[in-house]
Structure formats: C-alpha cells, structure tokens
Protein backbone atom coordinates (compact mmCIF):
# COMPACT_ATOMS: atom_id res chain seq x y z
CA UNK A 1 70.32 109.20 88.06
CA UNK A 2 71.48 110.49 91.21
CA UNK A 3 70.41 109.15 94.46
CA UNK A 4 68.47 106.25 93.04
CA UNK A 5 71.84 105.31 91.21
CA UNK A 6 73.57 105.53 94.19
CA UNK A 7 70.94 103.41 95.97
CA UNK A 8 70.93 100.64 93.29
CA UNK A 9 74.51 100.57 93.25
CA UNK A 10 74.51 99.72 96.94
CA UNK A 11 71.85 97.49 96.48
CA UNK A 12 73.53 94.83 94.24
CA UNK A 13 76.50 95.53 96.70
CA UNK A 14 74.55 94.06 99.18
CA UNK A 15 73.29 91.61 96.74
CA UNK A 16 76.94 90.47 95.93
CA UNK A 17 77.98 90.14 99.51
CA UNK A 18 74.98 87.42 100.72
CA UNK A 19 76.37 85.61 97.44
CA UNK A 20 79.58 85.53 98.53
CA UNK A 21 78.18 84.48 102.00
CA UNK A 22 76.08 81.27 100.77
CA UNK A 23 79.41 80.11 98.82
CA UNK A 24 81.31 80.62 102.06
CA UNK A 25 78.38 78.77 103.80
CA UNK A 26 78.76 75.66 101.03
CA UNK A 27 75.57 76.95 99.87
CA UNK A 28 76.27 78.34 96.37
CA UNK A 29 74.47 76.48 93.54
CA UNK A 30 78.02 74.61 92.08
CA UNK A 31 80.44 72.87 94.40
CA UNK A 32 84.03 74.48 94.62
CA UNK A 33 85.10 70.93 93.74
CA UNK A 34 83.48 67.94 92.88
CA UNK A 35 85.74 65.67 93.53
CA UNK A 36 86.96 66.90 97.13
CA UNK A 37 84.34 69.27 98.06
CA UNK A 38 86.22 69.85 101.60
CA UNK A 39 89.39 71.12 99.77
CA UNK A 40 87.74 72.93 96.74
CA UNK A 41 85.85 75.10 100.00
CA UNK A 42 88.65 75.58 101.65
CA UNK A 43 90.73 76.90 98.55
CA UNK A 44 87.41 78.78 97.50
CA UNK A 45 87.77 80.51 100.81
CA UNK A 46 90.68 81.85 100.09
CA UNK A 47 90.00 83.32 96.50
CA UNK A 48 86.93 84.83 98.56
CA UNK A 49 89.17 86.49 100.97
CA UNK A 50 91.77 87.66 98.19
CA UNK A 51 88.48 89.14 96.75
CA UNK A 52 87.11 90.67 99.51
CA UNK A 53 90.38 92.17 100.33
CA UNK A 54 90.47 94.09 96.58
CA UNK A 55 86.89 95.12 96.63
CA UNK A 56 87.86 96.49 100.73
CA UNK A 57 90.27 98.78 98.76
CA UNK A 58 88.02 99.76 96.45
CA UNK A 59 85.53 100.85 98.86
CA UNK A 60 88.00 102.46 100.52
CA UNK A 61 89.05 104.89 97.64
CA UNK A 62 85.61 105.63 97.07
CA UNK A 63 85.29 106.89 100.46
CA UNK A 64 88.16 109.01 100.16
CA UNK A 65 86.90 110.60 97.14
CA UNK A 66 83.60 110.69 98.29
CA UNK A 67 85.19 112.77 101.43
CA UNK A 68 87.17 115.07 99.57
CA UNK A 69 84.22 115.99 97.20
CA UNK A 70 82.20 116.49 99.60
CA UNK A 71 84.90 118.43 101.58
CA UNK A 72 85.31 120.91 98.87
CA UNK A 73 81.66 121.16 98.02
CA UNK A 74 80.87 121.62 101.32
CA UNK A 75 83.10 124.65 101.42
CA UNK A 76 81.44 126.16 98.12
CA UNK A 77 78.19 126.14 99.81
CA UNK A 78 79.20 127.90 102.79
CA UNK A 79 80.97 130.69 100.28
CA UNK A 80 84.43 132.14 101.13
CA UNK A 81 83.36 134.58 104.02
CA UNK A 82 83.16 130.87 106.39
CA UNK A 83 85.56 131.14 109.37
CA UNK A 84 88.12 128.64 107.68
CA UNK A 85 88.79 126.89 110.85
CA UNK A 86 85.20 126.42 111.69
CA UNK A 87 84.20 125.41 108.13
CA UNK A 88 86.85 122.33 108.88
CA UNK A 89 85.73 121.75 112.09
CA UNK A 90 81.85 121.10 110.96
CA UNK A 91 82.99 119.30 107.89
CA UNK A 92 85.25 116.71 109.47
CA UNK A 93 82.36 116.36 112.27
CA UNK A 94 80.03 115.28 109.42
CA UNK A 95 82.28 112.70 108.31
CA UNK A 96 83.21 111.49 111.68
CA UNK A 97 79.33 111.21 112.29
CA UNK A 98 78.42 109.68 108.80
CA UNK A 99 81.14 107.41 109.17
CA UNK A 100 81.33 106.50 113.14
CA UNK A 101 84.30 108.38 113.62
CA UNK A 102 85.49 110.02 116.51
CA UNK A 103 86.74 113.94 115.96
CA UNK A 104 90.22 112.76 116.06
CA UNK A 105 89.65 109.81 113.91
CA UNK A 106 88.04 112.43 111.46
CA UNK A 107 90.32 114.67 110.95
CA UNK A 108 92.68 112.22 110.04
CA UNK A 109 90.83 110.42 107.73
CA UNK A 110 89.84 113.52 106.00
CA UNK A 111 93.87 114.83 105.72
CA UNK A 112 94.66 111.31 104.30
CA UNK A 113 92.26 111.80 102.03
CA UNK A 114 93.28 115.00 100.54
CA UNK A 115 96.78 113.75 100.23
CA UNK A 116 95.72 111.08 98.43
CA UNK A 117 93.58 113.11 95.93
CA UNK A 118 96.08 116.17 95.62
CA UNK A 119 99.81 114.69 95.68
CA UNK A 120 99.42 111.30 96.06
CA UNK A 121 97.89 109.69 92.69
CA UNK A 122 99.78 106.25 92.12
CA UNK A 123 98.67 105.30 95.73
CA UNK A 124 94.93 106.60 94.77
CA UNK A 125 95.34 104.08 91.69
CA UNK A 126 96.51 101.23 93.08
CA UNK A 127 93.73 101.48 96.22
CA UNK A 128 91.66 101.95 93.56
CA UNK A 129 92.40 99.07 91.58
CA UNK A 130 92.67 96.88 94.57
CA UNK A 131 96.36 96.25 94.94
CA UNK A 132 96.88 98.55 98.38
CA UNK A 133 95.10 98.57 101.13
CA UNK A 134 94.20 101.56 103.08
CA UNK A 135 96.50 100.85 105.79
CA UNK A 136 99.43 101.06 102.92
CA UNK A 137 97.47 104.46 101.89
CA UNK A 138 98.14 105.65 105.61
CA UNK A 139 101.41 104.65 105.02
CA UNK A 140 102.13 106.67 102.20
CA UNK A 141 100.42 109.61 103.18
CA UNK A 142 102.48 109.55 106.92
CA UNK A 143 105.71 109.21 105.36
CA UNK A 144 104.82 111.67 102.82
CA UNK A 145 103.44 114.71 105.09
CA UNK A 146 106.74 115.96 105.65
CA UNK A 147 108.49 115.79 101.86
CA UNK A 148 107.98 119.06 99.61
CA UNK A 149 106.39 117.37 96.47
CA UNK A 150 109.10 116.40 94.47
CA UNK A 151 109.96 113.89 97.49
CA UNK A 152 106.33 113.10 97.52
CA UNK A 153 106.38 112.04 94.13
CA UNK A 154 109.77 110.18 94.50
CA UNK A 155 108.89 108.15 97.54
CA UNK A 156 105.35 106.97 95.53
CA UNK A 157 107.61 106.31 92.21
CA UNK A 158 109.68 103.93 94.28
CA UNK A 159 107.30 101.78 95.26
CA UNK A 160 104.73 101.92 93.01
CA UNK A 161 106.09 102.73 89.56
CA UNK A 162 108.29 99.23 88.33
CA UNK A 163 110.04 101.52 85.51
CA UNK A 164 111.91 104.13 87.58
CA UNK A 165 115.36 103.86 88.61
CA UNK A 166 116.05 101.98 91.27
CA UNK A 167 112.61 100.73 91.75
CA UNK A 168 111.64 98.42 95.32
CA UNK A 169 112.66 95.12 95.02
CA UNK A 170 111.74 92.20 95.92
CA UNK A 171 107.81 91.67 97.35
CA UNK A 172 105.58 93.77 96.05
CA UNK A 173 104.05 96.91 98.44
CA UNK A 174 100.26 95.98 98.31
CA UNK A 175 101.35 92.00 99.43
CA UNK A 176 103.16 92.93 102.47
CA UNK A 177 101.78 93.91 105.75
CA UNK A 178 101.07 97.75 106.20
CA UNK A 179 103.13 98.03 109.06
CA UNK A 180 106.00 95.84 107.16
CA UNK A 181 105.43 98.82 104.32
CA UNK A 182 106.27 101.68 106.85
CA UNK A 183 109.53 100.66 108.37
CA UNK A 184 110.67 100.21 104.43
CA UNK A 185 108.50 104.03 103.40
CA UNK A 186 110.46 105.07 106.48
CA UNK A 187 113.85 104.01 105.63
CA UNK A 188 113.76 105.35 101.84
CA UNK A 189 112.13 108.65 103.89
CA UNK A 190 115.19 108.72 105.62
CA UNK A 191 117.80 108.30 103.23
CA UNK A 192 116.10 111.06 100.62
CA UNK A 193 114.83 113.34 103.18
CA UNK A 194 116.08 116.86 101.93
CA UNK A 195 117.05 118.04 105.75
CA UNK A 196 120.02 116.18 107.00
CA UNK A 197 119.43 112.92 109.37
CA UNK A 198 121.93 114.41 111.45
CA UNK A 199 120.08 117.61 111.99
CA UNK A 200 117.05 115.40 112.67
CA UNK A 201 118.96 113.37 114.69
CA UNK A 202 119.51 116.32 117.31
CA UNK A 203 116.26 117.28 117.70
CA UNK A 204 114.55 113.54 118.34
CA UNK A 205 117.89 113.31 120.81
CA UNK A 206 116.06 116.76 122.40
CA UNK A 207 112.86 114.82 122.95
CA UNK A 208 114.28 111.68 124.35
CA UNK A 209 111.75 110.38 127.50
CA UNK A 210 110.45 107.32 129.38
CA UNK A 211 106.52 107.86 129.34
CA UNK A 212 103.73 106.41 131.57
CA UNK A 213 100.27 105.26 130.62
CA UNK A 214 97.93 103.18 132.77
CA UNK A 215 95.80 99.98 130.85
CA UNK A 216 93.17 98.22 131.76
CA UNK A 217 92.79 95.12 134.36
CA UNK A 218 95.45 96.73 137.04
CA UNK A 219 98.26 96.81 134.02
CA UNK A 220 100.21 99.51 132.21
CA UNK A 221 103.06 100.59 130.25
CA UNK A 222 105.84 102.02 130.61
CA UNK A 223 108.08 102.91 127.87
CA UNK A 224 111.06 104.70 126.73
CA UNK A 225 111.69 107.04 123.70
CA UNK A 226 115.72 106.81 123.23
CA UNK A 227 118.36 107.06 120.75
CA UNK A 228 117.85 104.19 118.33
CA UNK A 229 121.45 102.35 119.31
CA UNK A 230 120.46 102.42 122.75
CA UNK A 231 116.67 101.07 122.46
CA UNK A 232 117.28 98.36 120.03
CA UNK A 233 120.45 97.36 121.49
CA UNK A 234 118.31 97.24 125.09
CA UNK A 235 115.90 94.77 123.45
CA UNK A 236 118.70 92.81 121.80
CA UNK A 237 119.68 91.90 124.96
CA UNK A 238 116.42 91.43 126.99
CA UNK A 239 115.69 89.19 124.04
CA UNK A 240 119.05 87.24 124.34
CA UNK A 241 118.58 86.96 128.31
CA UNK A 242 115.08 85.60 127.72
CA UNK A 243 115.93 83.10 124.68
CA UNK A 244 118.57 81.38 127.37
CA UNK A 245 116.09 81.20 130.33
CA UNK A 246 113.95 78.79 128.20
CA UNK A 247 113.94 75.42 129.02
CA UNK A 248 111.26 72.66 129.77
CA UNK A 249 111.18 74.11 133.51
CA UNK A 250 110.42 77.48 132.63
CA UNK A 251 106.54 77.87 131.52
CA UNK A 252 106.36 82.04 130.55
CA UNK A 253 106.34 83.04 127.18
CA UNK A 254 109.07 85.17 125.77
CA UNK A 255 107.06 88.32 126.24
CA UNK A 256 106.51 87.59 129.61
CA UNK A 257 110.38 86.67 129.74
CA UNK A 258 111.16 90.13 128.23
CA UNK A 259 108.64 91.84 130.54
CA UNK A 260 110.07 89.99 133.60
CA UNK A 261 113.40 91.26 133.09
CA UNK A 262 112.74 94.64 131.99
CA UNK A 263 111.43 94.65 135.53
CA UNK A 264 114.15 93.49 137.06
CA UNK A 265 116.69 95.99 135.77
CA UNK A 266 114.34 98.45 136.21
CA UNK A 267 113.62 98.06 139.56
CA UNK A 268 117.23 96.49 140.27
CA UNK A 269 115.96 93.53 142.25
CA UNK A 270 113.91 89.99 141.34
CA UNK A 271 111.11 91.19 142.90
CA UNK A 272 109.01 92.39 139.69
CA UNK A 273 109.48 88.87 137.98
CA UNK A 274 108.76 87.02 141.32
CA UNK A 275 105.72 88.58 141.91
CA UNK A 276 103.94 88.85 138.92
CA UNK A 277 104.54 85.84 137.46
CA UNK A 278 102.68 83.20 140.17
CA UNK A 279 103.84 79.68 140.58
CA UNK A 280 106.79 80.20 138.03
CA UNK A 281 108.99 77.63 138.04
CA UNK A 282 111.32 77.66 141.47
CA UNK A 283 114.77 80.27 140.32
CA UNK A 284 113.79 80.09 136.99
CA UNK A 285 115.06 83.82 135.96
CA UNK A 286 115.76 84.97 139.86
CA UNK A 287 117.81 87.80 140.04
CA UNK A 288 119.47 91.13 138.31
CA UNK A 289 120.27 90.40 134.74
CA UNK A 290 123.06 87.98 134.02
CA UNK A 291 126.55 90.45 133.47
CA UNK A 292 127.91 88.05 130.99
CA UNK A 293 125.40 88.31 128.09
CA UNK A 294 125.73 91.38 125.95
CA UNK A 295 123.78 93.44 124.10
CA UNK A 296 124.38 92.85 120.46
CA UNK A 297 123.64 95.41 117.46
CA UNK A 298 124.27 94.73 113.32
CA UNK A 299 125.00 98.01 112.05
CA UNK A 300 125.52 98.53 108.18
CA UNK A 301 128.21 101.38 107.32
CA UNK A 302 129.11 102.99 103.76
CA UNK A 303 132.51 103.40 104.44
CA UNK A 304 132.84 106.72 103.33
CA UNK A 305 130.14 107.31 105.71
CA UNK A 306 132.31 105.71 108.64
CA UNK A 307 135.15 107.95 107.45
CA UNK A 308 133.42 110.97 107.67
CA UNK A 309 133.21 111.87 104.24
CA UNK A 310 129.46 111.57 103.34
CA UNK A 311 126.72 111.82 105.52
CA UNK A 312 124.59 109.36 104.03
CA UNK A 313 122.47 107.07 106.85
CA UNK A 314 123.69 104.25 108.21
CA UNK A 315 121.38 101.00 108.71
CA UNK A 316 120.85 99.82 112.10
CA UNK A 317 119.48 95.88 111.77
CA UNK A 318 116.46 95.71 113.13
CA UNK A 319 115.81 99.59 113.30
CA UNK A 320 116.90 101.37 110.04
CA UNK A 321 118.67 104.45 108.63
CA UNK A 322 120.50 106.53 111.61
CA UNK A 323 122.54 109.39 111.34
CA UNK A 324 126.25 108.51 110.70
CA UNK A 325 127.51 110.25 113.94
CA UNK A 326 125.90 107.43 116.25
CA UNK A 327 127.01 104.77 114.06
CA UNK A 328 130.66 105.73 114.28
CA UNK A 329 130.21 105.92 118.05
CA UNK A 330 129.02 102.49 117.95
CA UNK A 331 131.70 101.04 116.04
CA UNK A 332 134.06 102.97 118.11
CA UNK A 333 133.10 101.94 121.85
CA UNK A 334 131.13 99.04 120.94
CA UNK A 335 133.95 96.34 120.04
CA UNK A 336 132.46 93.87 121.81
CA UNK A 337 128.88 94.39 120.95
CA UNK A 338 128.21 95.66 117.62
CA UNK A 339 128.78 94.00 114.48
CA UNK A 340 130.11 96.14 111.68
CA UNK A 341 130.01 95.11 108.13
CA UNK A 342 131.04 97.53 105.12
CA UNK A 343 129.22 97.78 101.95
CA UNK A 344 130.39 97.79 98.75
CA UNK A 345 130.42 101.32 97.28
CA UNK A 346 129.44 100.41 93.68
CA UNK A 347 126.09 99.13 94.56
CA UNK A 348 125.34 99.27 98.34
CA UNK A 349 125.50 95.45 98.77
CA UNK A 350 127.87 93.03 101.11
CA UNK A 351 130.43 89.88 99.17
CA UNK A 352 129.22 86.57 99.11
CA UNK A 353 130.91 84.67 101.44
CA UNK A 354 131.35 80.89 100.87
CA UNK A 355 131.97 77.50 102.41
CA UNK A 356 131.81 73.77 101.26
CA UNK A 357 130.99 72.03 105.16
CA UNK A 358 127.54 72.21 107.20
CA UNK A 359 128.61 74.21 109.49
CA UNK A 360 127.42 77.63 108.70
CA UNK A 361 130.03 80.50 109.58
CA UNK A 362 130.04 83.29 111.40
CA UNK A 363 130.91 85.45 108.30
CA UNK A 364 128.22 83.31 106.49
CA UNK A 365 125.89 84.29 109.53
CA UNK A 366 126.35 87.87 108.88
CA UNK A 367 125.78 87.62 105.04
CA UNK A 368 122.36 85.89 105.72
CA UNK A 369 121.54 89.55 108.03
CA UNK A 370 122.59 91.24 105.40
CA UNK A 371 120.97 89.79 102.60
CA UNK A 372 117.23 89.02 104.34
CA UNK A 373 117.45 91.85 107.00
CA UNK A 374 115.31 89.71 109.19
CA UNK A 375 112.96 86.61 109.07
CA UNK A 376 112.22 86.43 105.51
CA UNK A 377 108.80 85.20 106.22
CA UNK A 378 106.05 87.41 105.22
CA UNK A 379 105.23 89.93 107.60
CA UNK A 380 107.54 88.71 110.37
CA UNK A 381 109.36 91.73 111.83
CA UNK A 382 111.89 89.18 113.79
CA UNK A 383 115.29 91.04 113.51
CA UNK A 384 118.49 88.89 112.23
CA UNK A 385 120.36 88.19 115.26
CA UNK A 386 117.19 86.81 116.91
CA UNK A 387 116.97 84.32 114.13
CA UNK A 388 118.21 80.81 113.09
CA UNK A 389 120.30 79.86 110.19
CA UNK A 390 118.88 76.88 108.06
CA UNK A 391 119.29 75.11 105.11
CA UNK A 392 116.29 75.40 102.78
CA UNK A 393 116.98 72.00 100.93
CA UNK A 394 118.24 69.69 103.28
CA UNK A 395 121.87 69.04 103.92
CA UNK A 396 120.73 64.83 104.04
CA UNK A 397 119.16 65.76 100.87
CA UNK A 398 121.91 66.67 99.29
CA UNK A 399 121.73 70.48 100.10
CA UNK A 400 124.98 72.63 99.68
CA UNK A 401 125.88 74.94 102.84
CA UNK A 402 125.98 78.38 100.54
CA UNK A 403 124.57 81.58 100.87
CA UNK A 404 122.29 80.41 97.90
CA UNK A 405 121.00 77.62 100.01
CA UNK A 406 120.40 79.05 103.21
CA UNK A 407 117.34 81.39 105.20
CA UNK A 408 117.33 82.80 108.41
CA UNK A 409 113.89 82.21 109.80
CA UNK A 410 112.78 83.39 113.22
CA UNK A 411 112.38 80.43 115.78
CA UNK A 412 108.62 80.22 115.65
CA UNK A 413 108.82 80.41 111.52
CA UNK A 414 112.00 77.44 111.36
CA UNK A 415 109.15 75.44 113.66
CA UNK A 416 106.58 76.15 111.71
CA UNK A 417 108.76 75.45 108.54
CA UNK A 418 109.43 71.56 110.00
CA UNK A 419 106.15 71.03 111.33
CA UNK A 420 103.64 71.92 108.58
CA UNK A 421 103.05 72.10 104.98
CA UNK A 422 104.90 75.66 104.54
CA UNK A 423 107.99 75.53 102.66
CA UNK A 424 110.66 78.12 101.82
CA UNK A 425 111.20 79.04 97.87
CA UNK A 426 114.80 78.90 96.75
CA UNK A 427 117.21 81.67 97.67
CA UNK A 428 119.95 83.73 95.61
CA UNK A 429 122.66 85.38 96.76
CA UNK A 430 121.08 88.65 97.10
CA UNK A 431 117.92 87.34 97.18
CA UNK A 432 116.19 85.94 100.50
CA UNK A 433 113.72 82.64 99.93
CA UNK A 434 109.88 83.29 99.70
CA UNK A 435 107.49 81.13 100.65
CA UNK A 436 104.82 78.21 99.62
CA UNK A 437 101.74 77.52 101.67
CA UNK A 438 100.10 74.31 102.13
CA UNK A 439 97.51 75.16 99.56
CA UNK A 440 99.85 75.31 97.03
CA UNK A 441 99.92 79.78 97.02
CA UNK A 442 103.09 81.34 96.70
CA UNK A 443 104.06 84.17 98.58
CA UNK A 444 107.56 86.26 97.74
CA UNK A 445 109.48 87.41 99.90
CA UNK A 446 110.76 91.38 101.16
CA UNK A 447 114.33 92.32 99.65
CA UNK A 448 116.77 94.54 101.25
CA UNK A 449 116.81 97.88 99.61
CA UNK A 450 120.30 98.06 98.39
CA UNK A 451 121.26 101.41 97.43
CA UNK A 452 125.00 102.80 96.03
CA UNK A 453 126.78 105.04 98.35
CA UNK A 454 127.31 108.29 97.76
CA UNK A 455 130.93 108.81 96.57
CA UNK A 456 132.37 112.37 97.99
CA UNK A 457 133.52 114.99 95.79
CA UNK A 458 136.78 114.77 94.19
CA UNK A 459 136.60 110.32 94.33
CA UNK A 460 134.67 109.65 91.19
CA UNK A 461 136.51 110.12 87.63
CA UNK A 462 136.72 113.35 86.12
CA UNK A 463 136.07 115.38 89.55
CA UNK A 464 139.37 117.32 91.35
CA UNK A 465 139.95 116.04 94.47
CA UNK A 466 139.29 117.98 97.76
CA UNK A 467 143.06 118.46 98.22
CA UNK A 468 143.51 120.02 94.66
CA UNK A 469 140.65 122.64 95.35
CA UNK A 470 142.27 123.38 98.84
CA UNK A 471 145.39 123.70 96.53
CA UNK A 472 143.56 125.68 94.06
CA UNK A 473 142.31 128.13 96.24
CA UNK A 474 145.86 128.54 98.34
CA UNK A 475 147.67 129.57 95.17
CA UNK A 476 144.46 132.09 93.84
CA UNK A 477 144.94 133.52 97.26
C-alpha cells in the first residue's frame, strides 16, 4: 500500500479530529445528555480531552519510530564510507525541518528517540498505548542517559512494571505531571546510581555559580546553582518572610514577595523592593530581611546513614536524595533550623504519631511531611513546611484529629478545598488523601517512596560483625 496507505490513514485522522470538533462545538448528531445537555457537554469535554491526550501519545510514539527508522535507513543509503558525524548532522536536520524543529531541538528529539527504541521498551509501550505522555518519555530517557543498562532497565521496572519488587506506589506515572515524574525518576536515580552520591556530590559542589541571563521587557534573571541545603533552605526562608508580610495592606503576590526580598538581601538595602514594586503599600516589606525568622529545612536520615555507617542518600523535603556528608552537617550546626526525623530501618518509613484533641502537634506536623512529602494535590510541587495542616472530615463533623484524618494542602489548594466542589479522598497512615473533582472524577494521589535502609555489614543475622573481622584479621596476622 505504501504511500497511499499512509495518506488514507491520515486522512480519516483528519476525519476523526473535525468529529471530535462538532461534538466539542454541541454539534454532534446525539446530545451528551438529554436531560442536562449543559452538564452532559461539559463532562463530554472532558472524556474528549482524556482522549485526545491518549491518541497525543500515540502520535507521539509513532513519530519516534518513524524517526528512528528513518534514522537508520537513512544511514543504509548513504553506505558505511559516510563521515559518521556528518551523516547525523544531515539526518537530524531533516527531522528538525520535517518536523519544525530547530537543530538543537533535533538532535534531541532524535537521541530520545533512540533511547526509547533501543533500551527503553516499557516506556515505548506505555506511550504507545496511551498511558505516558511524551514529556514522561523525556523523563525517562534524561534520567536514564547516565545508567549502564541494567540501571536503565531497573529505573523503567520501577515505575512501569506493577510486579517487581518494590514497585512505585501510590499515583500512577502516566497521571502525574511530567515534571512531578522527574523529581521522583530523579530521586530513585539517585539512590541506585552505581557511582556514589558523595562522589557526585563533589563534583556538582566544583560547579557551584550564580548565573546571569537578560529577558525580555527590561527584566532578567539571576540565579544561583548551590549546594542543595543551602538553596532550598534560602527559599524556605524567603518563602517564610513573604507568607508573614501578607496582610490586607499588602497587594504583591508571593512571587513578587519572594522576588522583592531576594532583592533586598541581595543588594543589602530596600531599595530593589521600593522601586520596582510602584505604589506598594506605604512600609509594607521596607527594609533588610527580618533577623528573627529562620530558614527552616526537613531532612530525612537512615540512621545508620547519620552514623556514618552506610552511605545511602539522605532526603532533603522539598529537594530529594543528598549525599549523607551534608546531611550530617546539617543536623550538626543546624539545631535551630533543620528538622531531623529518623526512619525506621525495617522499611524506610517514620511511627505514627497520635493524639485524641484538635489541636494538631508538632510531632503530628512532622508525620504529615513525612507521609505526603508535600501538598498532596495533584501536581502541586508546594513543599511541607510551606503547607497547612487540615482535617479532611471535619472536626464539627465528627472528624478525629489522627494522622488517618488529616492532609497537608498548600494554602492556595486548603482554599480551593473550602471554596469549591474539590474534595480530598480519605487518608491512611502511610497513605496521603487523593482527590475528587466537582465532576465527580477521581484523581489519586503521589506516595512517598519508602525504601528500607541499607543495614551495614556485620548488623543483619548471620553476618560477623566489623569488630570480629578486625579481630579476625589481628590474630591471622
């Protein structure tokens, strides 16, 4: 059939797509729903965009085959005596052409693309079958570029394959947002990386740098590549700063509160908040940062991590894995600042922590951060100590004040939660609430991936101890 196959196939494409377009319209031949036609088009909107968004994936794999196919044909043609550099050059500027792309664009589309075909087949299969998108494909294939192929095929089991040990928990990859995906690709990546986090660690410290880059309309950036503790415990605190200078007298936003006083510790003086934010309300934010409020940091420690017996990663909220070294620094001159909580060895996870009154803990606070790892709404990257505490049946309504009864949603989602027709799922103790939209959908929630901690040698039954092979090899001697 060839081309005219090809051609027809496109064609009913097409054909499908004004369809879908006249039902979208209220066009189609049969009403969503005869009874409340607003309502049944409004639901029939979504199944539409559920649709679209598997047949988007679809497309998507097709292109990527279609790429690498062409790719390796391409080559064949040219025969093996083609500068092999030059042969990829004029093959990725075909796609980039065919598709829009720029060179850059290209190239990268085209490496995804192979890694997808060649060591990547349960992310193929799922694009394929419409259950990743191929932002999650990107994903995979980042996190993946630098793990020899027995990682490779790890990281994708994980994720992907619900029968292998230790699988993800919790919402599934392909209904959480791409970039939601990386930090959790990144954090397994970073725990069963073969090279040592700590040897990592060094050379990212090597490359630390604050970095420069105009934007349009008379703005730019300027930003900061530092150890993780440092950045995260810097925006901790430009976040807690700017949460207290709200008020009905102060009109910015919380970006523009963060940006404000970025500015002014930057600069060491008001005068970047007082003169880029016109007509602000008069000494709202005036001034250095305020001295008393602190930076604060959740870190997560195995404890024989913190004692220096493993080197597994520790989990910085907000962040995740770092090496151990910077979390035993933090625990150690950060007193004040830096909330430590140990895990349980067995399986990775904190105690519950009880209480029979309304008033929710400070121990109870920390379980919550522990459990959800941030706003448990879907997609929302809010980190825990940004976020509220809240009962998800009603204390009036005869709601208990237990772990099993409470979220942590981030101010705009506890607003949006009491305001509108979304409603949190119940919770477990390990288990953070998902959530129920107005329309009726449900939509789980992302779990914390809880993972045992690596015992030492010598601590687990049956193994000599460290001390009796030190013995051991004294008396050999």
């Amino acid at each position: 059939m060839g081309k005219a196959a090809v051609a027809k196939a496109f064609e009913e494409i097409r054909a499908a797509v004004a369809v879908l377009i006249a039902e979208v319209d209220g066009a189609g031949s049969v009403r969503f729903s005869v009874g409340d036609p607003l309502a049944g088009l409004a639901d029939g909107c979504l199944d539409i965009l559920a649709g679209a968004r598997e047949a988007e994936a679809g497309i998507a794999a097709l292109k990527a085959r279609a790429a690498v196919r062409y790719a390796d044909t391409a080559g064949a043609v040219a025969g093996p005596d083609a500068p092999v550099q030059a042969q990829e050059m004029a093959v990725a500027a075909e796609i980039g052409c065919v598709l829009a792309l720029g060179p850059r664009a290209a190239g990268s589309f085209l490496a995804t693309s192979y890694a997808l075909a060649g060591s990547l087949p349960r992310t193929l299969a799922g694009l394929l079958a419409g259950v990743l998108s191929w932002q999650h494909a990107t994903v995979m294939a980042d996190e993946a570029a630098c793990l020899d192929a027995a990682g490779a095929a790890a990281l994708e089991g994980h994720f992907l394959d619900p029968d292998v040990v230790n699988p993800a928990l919790g919402c599934p990859v392909g209904e959480m947002p791409a970039h939601r995906f990386r930090a959790k690709a990144r954090t397994w990546r970073e725990r069963h990386h073969a090279e040592s986090i700590e040897t990592r660690h060094v050379r990212g410290v090597l490359d630390r740098r604050v970095e420069f880059r105009p934007d349009q309309d008379g703005m730019a950036w300027l930003s900061a590549c530092l150890p993780a503790g440092q950045a995260l415990a810097g925006w901790n605190r430009l976040t807690a700063i700017s949460r207290g200078m709200q008020g009905a007298d102060e009109f910015r936003s919380m970006p523009q509160l963060r940006a404000d006083n970025f500015a002014d510790a930057v600069l060491g003086s008001s005068t970047a908040s007082s003169s880029t934010a016109s007509g602000r309300a008069s000494g709202a934010g005036q001034g250095d940062l305020p001295s008393p409020i602190r930076a604060k940091v959740l870190v997560t420690v195995p404890v024989h991590s913190l004692m220096g017996l493993t080197d597994e990663p520790v989990m910085l909220d907000g962040y995740g894995p770092i090496p151990p070294s910077m979390a035993r620094d933090l625990v150690a001159e950060g007193a004040g600042s830096f909330y430590r909580v140990l895990v349980d060895p067995r399986d990775g996870a904190p105690l519950e922590i009880g209480r029979t009154s309304y008033r929710v803990t400070g121990a109870m606070r920390a379980w919550l951060r522990m459990r959800d790892g941030k706003c448990p709404f879907p997609g929302c990257s809010n980190n825990s100590l940004d976020n509220d505490a809240d009962h998800i049946l009603a204390w009036a309504k005869g709601g208990t004040t237990g772990i099993s009864n409470l979220g942590q949603p981030c101010p705009k989602h506890h607003k949006l939660r009491h305001s509108t027709g979304w409603k949190p799922t119940p919770a477990t103790k390990n288990e953070p609430p998902g959530w129920i939209s107005p329309t009726g959908r449900h939509y789980p929630s992302e779990h914390q991936d809880w993972e045992p901690t690596k015992w030492p040698p010598g601590f687990m039954p049956g193994e000599r101890s460290l001390l009796e092979e030190a013995l051991l090899d004294h008396l050999a001697s």
